[in-house]
PDB file of N, CA and C in Angstrom:
ATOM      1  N   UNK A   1       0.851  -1.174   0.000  1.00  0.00           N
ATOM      2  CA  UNK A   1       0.000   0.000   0.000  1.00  0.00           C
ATOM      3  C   UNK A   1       0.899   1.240   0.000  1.00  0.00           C
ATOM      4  N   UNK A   2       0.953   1.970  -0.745  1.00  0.00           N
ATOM      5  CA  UNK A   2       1.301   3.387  -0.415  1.00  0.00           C
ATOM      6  C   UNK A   2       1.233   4.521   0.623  1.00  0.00           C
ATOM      7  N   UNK A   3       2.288   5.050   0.809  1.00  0.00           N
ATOM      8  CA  UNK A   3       3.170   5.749   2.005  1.00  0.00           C
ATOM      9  C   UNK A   3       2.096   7.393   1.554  1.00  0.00           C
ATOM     10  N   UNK A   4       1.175   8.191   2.012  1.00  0.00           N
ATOM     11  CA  UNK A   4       0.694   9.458   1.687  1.00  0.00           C
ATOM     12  C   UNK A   4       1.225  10.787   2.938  1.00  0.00           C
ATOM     13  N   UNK A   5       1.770  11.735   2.130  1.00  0.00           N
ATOM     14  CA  UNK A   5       2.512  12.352   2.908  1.00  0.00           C
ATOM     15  C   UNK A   5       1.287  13.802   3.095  1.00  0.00           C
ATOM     16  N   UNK A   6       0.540  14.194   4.143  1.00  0.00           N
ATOM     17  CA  UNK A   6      -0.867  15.037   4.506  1.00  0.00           C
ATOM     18  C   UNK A   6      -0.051  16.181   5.443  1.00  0.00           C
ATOM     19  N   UNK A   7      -0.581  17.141   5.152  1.00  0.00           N
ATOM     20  CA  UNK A   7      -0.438  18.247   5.982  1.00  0.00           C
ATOM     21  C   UNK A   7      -1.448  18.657   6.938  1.00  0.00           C
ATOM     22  N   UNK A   8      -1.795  18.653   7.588  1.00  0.00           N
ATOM     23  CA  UNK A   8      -2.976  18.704   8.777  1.00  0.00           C
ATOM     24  C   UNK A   8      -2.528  19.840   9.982  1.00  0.00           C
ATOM     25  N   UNK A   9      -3.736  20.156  10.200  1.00  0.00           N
ATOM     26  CA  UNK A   9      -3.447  20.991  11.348  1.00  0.00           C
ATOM     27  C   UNK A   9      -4.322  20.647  12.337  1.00  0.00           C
ATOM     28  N   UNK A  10      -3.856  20.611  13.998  1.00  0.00           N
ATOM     29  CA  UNK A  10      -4.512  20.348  15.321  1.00  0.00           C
ATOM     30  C   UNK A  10      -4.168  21.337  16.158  1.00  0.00           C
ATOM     31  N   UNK A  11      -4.935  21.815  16.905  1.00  0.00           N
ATOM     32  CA  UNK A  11      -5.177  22.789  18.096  1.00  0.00           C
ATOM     33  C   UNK A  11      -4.192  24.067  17.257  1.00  0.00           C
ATOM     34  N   UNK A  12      -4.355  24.550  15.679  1.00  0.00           N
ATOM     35  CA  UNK A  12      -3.501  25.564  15.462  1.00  0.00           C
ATOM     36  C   UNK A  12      -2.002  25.185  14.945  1.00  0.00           C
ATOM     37  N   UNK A  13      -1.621  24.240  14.777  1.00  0.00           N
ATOM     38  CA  UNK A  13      -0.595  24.057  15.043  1.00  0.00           C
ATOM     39  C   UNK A  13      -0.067  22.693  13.724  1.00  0.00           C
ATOM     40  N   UNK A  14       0.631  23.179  12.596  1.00  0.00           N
ATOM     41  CA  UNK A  14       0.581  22.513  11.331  1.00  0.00           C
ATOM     42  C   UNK A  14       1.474  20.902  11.679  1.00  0.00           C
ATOM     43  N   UNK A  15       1.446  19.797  10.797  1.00  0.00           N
ATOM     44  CA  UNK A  15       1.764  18.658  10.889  1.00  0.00           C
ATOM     45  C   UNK A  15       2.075  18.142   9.722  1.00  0.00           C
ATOM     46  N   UNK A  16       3.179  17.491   8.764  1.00  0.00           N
ATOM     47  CA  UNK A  16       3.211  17.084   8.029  1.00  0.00           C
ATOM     48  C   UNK A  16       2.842  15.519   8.568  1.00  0.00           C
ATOM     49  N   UNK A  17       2.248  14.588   8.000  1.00  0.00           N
ATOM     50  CA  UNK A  17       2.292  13.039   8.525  1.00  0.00           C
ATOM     51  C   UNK A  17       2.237  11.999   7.403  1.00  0.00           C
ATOM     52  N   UNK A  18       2.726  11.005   8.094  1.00  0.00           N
ATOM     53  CA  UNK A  18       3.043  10.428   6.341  1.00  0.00           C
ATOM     54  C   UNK A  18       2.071   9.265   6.846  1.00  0.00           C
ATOM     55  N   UNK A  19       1.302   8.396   6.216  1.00  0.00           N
ATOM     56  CA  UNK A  19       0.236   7.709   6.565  1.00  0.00           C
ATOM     57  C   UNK A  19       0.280   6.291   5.132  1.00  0.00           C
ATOM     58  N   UNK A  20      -0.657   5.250   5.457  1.00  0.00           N
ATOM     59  CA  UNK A  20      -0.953   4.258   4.262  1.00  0.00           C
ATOM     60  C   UNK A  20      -2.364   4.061   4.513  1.00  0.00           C
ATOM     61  N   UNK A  21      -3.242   5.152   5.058  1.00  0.00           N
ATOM     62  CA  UNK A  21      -4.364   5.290   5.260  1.00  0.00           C
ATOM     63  C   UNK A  21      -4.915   5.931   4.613  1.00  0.00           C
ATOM     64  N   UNK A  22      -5.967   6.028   3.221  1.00  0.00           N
ATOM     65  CA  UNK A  22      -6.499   6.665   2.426  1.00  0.00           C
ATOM     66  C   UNK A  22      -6.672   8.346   2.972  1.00  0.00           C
ATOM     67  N   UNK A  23      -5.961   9.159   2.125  1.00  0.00           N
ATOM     68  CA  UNK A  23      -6.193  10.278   2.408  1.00  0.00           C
ATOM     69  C   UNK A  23      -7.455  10.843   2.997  1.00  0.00           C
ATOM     70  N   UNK A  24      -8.461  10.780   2.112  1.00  0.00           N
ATOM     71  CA  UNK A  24      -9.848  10.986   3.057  1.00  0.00           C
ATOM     72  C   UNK A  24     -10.322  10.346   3.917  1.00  0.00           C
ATOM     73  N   UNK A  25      -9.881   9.785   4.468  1.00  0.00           N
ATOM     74  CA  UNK A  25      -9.963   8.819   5.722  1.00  0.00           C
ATOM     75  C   UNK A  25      -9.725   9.514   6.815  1.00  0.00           C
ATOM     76  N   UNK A  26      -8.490   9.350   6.229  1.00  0.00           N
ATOM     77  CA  UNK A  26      -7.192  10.004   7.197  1.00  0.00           C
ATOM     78  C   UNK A  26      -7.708  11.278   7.438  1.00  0.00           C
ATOM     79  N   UNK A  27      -7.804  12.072   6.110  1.00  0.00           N
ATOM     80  CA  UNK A  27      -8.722  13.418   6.952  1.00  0.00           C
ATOM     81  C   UNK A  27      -9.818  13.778   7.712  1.00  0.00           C
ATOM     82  N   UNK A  28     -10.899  12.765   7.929  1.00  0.00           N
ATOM     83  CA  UNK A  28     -12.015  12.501   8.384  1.00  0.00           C
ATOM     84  C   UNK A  28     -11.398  12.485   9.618  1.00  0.00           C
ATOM     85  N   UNK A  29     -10.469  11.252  10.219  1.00  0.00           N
ATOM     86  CA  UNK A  29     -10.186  11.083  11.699  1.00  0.00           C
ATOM     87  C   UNK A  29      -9.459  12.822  12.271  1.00  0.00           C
ATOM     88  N   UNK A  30      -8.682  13.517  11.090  1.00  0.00           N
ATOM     89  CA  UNK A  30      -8.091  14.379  11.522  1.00  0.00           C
ATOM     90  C   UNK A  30      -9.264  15.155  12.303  1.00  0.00           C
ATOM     91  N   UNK A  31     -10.128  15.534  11.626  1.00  0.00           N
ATOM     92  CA  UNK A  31     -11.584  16.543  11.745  1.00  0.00           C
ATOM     93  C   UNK A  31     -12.423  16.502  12.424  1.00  0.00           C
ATOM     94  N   UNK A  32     -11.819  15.012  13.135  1.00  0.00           N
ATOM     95  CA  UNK A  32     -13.099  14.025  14.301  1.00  0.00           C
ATOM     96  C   UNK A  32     -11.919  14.276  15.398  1.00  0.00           C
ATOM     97  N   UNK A  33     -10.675  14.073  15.605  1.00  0.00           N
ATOM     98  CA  UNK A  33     -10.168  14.854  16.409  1.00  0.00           C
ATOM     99  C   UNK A  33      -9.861  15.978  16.864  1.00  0.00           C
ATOM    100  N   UNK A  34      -9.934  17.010  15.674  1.00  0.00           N
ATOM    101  CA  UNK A  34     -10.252  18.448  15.889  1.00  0.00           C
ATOM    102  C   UNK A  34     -11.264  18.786  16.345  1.00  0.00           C
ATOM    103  N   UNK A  35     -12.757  18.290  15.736  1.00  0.00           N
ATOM    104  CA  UNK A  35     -13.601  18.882  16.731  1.00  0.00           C
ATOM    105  C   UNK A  35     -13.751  17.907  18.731  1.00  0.00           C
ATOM    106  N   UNK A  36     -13.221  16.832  18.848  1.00  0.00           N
ATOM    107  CA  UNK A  36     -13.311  16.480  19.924  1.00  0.00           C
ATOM    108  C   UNK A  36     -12.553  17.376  20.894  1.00  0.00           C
ATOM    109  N   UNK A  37     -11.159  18.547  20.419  1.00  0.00           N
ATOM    110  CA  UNK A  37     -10.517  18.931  21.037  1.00  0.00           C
ATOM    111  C   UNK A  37     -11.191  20.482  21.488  1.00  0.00           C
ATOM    112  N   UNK A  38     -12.109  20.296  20.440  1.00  0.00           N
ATOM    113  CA  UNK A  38     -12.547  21.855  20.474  1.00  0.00           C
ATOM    114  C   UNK A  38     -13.968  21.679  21.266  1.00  0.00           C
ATOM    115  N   UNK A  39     -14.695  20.558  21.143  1.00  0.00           N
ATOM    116  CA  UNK A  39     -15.337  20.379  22.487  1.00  0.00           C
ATOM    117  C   UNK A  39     -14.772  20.008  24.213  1.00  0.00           C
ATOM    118  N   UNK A  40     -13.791  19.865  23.842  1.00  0.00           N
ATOM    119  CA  UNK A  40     -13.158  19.881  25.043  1.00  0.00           C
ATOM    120  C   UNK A  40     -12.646  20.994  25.678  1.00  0.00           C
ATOM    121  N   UNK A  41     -12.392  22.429  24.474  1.00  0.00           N
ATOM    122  CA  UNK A  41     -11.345  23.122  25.464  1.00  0.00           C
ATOM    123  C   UNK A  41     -13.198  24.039  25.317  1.00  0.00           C
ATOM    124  N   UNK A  42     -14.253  23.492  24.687  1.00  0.00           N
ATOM    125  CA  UNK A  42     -15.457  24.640  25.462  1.00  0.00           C
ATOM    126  C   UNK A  42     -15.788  24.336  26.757  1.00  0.00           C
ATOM    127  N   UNK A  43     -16.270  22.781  26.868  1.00  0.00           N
ATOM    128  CA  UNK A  43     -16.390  22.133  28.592  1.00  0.00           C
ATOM    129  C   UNK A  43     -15.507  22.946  29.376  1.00  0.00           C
ATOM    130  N   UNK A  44     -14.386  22.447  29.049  1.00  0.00           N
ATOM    131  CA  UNK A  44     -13.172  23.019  30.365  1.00  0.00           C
ATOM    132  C   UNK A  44     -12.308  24.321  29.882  1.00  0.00           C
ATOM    133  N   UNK A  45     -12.919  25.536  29.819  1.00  0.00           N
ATOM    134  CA  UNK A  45     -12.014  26.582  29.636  1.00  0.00           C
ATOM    135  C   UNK A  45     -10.928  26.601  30.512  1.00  0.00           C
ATOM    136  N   UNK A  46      -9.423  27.055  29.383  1.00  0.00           N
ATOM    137  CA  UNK A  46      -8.578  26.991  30.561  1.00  0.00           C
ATOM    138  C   UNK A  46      -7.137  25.387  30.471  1.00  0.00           C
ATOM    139  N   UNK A  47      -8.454  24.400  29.752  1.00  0.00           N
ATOM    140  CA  UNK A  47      -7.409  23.415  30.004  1.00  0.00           C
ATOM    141  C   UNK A  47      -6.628  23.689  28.810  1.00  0.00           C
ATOM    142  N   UNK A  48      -4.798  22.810  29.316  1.00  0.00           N
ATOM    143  CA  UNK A  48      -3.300  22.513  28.304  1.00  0.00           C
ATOM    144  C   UNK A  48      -3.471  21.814  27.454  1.00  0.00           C
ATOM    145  N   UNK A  49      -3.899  22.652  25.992  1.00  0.00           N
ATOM    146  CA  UNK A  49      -3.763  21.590  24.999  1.00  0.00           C
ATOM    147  C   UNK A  49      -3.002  20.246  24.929  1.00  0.00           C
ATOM    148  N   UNK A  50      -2.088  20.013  26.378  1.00  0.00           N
ATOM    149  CA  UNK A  50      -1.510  18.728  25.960  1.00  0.00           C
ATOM    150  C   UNK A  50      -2.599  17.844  26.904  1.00  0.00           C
ATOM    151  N   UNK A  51      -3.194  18.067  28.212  1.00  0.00           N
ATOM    152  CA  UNK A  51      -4.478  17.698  28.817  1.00  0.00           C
ATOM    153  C   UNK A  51      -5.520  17.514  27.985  1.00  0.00           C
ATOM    154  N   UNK A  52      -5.851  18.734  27.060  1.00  0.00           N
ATOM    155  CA  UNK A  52      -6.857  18.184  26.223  1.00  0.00           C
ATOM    156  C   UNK A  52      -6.579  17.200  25.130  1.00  0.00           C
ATOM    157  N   UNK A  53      -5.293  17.487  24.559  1.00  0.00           N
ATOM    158  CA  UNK A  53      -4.797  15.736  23.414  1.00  0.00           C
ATOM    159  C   UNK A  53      -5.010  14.569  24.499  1.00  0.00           C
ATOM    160  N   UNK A  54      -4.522  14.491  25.413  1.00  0.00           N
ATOM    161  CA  UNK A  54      -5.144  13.356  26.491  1.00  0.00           C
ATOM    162  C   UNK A  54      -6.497  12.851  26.672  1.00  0.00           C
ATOM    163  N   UNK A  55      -7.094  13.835  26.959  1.00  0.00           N
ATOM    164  CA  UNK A  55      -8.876  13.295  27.381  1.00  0.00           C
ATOM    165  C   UNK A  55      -9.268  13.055  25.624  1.00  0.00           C
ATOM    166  N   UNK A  56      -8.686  13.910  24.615  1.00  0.00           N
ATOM    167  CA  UNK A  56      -9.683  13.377  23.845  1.00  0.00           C
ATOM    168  C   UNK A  56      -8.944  12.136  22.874  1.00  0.00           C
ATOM    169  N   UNK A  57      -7.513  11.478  23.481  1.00  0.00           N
ATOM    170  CA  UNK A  57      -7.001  10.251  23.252  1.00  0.00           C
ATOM    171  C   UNK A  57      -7.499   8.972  24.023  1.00  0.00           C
ATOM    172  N   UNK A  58      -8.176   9.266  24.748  1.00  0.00           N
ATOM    173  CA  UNK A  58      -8.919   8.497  25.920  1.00  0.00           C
ATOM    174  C   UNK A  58     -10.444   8.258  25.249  1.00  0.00           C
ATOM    175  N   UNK A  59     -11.175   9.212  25.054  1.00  0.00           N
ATOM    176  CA  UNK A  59     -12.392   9.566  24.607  1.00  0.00           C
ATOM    177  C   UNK A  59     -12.415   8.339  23.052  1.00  0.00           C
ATOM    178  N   UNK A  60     -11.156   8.920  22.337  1.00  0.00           N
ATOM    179  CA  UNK A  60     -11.579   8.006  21.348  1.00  0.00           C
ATOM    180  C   UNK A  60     -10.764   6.559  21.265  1.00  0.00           C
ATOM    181  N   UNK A  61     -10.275   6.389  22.082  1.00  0.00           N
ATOM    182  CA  UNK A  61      -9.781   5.118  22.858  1.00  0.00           C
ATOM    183  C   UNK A  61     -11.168   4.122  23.508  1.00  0.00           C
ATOM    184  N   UNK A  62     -11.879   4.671  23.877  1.00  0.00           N
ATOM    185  CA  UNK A  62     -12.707   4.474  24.740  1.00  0.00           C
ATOM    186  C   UNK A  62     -13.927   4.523  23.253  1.00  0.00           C
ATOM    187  N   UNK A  63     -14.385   4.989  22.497  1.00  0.00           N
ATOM    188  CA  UNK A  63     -14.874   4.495  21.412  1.00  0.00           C
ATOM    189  C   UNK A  63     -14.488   3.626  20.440  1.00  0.00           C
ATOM    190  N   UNK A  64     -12.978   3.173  20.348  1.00  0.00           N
ATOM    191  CA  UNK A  64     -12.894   2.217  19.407  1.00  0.00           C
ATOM    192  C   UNK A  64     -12.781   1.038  20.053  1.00  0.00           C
ATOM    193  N   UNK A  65     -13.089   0.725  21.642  1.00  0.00           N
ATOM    194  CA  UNK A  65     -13.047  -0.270  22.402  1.00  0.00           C
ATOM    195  C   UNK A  65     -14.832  -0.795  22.135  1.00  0.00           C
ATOM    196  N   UNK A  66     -15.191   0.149  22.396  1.00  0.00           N
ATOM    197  CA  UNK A  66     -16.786   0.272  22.689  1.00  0.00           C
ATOM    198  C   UNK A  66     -16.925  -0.612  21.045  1.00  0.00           C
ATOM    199  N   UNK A  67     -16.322   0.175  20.122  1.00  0.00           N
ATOM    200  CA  UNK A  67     -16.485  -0.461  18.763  1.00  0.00           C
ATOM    201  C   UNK A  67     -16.338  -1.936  17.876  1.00  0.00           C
ATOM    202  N   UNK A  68     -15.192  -1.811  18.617  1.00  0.00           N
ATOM    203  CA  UNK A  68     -14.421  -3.693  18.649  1.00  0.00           C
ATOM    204  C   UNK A  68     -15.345  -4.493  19.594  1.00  0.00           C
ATOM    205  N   UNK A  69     -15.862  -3.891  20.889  1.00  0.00           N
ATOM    206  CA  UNK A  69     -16.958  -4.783  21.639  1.00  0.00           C
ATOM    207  C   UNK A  69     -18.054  -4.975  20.463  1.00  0.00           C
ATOM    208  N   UNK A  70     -18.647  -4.532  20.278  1.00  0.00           N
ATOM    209  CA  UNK A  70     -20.064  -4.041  19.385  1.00  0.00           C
ATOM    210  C   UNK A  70     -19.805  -5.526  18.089  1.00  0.00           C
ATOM    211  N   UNK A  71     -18.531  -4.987  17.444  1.00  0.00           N
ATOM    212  CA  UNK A  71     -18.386  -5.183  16.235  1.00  0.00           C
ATOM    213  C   UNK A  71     -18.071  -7.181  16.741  1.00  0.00           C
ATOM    214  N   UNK A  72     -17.913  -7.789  17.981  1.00  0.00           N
ATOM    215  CA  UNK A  72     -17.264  -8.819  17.928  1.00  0.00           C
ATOM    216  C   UNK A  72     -18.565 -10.214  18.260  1.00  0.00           C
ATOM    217  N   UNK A  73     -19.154  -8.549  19.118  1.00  0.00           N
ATOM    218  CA  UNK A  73     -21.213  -9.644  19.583  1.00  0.00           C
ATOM    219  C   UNK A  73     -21.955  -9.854  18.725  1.00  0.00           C
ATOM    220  N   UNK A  74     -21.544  -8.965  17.242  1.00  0.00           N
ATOM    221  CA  UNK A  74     -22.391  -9.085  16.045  1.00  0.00           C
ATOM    222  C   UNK A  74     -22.044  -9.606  15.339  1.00  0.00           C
ATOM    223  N   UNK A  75     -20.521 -10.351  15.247  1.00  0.00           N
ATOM    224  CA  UNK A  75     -19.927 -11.449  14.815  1.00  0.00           C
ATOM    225  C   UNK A  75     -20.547 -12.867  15.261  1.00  0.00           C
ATOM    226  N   UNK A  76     -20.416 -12.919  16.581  1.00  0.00           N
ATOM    227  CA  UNK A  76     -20.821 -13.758  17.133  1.00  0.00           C
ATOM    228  C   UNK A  76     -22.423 -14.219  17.168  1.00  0.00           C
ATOM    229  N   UNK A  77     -22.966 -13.342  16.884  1.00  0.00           N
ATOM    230  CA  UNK A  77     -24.800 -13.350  16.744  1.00  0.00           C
ATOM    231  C   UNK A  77     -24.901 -14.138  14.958  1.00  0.00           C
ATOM    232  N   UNK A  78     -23.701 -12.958  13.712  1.00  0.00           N
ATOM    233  CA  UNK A  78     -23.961 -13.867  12.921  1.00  0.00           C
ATOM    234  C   UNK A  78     -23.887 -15.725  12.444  1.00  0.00           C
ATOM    235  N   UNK A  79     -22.632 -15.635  13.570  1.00  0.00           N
ATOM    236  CA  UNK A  79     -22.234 -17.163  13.775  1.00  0.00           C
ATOM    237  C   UNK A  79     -23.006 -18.105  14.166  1.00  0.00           C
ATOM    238  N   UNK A  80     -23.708 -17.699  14.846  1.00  0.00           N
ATOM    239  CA  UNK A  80     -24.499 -18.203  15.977  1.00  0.00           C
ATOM    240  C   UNK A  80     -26.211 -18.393  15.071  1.00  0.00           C
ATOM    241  N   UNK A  81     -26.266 -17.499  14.386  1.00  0.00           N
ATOM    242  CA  UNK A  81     -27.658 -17.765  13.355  1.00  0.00           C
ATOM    243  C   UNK A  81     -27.054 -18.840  12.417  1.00  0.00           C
ATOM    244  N   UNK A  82     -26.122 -18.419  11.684  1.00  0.00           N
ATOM    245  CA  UNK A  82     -25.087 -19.564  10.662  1.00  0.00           C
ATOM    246  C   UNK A  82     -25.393 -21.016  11.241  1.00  0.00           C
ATOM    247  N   UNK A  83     -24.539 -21.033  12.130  1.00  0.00           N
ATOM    248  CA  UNK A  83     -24.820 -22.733  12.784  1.00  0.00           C
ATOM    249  C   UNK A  83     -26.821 -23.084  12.631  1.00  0.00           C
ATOM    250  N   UNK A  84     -27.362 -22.070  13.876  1.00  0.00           N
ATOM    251  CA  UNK A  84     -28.938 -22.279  13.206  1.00  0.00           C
ATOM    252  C   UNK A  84     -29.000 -22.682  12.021  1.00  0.00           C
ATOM    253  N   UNK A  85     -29.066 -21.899  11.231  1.00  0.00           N
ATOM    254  CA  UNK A  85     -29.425 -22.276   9.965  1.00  0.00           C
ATOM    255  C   UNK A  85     -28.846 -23.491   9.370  1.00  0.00           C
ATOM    256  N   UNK A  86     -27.733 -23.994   9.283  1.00  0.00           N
ATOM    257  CA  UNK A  86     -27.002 -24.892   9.082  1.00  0.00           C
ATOM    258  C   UNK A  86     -27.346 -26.579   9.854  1.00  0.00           C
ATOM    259  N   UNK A  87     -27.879 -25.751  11.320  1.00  0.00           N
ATOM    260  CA  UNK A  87     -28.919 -27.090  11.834  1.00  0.00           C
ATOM    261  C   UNK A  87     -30.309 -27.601  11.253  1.00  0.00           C
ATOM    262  N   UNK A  88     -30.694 -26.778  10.846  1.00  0.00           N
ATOM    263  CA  UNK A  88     -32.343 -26.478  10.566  1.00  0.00           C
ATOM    264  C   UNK A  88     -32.161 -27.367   9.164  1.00  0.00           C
ATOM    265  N   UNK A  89     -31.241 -26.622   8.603  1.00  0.00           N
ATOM    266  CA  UNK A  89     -30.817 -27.396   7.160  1.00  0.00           C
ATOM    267  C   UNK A  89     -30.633 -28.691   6.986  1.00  0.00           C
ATOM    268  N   UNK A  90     -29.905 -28.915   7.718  1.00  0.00           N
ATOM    269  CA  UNK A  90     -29.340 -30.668   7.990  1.00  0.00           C
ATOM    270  C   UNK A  90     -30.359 -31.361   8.446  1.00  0.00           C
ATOM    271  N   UNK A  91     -31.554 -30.664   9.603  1.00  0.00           N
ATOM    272  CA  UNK A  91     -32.706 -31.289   9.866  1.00  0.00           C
ATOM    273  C   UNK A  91     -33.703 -31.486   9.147  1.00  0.00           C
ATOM    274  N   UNK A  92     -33.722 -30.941   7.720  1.00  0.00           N
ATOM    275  CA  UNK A  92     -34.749 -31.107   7.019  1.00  0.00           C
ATOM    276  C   UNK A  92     -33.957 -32.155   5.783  1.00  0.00           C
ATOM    277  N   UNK A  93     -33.236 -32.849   6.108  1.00  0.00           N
ATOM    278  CA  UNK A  93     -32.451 -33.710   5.157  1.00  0.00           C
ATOM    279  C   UNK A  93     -32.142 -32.845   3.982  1.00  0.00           C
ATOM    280  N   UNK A  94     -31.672 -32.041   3.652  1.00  0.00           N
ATOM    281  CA  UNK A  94     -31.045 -31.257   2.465  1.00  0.00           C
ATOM    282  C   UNK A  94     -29.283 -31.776   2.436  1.00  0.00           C
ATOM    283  N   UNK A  95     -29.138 -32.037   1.560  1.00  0.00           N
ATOM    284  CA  UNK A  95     -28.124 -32.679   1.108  1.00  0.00           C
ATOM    285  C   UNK A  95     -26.491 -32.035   1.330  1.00  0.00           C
ATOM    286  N   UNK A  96     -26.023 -31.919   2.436  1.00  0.00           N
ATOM    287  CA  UNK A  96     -24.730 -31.264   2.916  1.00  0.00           C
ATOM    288  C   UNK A  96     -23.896 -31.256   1.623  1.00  0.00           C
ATOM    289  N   UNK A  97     -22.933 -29.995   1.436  1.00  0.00           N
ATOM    290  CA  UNK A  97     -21.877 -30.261   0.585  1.00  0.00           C
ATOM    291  C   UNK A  97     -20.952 -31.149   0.735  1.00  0.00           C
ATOM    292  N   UNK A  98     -20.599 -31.828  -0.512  1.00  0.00           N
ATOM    293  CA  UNK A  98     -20.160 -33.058  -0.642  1.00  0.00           C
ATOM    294  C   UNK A  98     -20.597 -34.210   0.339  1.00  0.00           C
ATOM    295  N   UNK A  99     -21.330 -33.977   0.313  1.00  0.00           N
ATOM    296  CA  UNK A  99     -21.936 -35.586   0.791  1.00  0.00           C
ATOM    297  C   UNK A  99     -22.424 -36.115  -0.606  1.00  0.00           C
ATOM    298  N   UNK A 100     -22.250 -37.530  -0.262  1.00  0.00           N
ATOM    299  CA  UNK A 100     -22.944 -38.115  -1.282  1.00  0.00           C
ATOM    300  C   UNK A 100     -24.297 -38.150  -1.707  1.00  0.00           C
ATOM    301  N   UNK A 101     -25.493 -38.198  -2.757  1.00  0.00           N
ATOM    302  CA  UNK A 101     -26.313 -37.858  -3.009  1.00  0.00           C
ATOM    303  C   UNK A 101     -27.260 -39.372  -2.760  1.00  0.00           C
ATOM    304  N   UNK A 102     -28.571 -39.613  -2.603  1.00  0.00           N
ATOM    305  CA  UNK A 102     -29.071 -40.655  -2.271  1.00  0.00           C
ATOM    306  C   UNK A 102     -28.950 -41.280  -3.311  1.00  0.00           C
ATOM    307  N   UNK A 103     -28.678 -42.683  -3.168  1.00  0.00           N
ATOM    308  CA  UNK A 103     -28.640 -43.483  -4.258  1.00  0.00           C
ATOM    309  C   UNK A 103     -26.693 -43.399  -5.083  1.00  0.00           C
ATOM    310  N   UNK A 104     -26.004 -43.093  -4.688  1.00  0.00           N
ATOM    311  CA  UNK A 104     -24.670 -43.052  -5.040  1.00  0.00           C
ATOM    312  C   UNK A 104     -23.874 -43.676  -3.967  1.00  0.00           C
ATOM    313  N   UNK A 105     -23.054 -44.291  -4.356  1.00  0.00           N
ATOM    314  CA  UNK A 105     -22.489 -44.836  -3.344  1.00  0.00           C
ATOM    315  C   UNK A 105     -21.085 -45.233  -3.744  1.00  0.00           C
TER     316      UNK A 105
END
């Protein structure tokens, strides 16, 4: 995959970054961390932009956990219908892949 070299700016303050994350991607998360920082320094007037890169490294720490939870029960729910179905199937005598067919032997 290719190396993309982005110029971005956070709390004011310019960034060259070199990434293999689709540019608009990559800019999306930039813009989702900019505004998390800028809801942060309205809550808490006052706080160190390096306090606020913290809470809102936490914040979205704490959403991509929440996300990987989410994303692993709905794995597991599809699995879990799969087998269903796959029982239900076999219970109505439908002919499993590669099994032999009635009358072949």
């Amino acid at each position: 995959m290719p190396w993309h070299l982005l110029e971005v700016t956070l709390q004011g303050k310019t960034f060259t970054l070199r990434t293999e994350t689709d540019p608009e991607q990559f800019l999306k998360a930039v813009a989702d961390a900019e505004n998390r920082l800028k809801a942060l320094e309205a809550q808490l007037p006052g706080l160190s932009p390096h306090k606020a890169a913290l809470l809102a490294l936490l914040q979205s720490s704490e959403d991509c956990l929440a996300a990987r939870r989410a994303l692993g029960e709905y794995r597991d729910s599809v699995r879990q219908r799969a087998r269903m179905i796959l029982d239900a199937v076999g219970r109505a005598g439908i002919v499993k892949e590669g099994a032999a067919l009635p009358g072949e032997g």
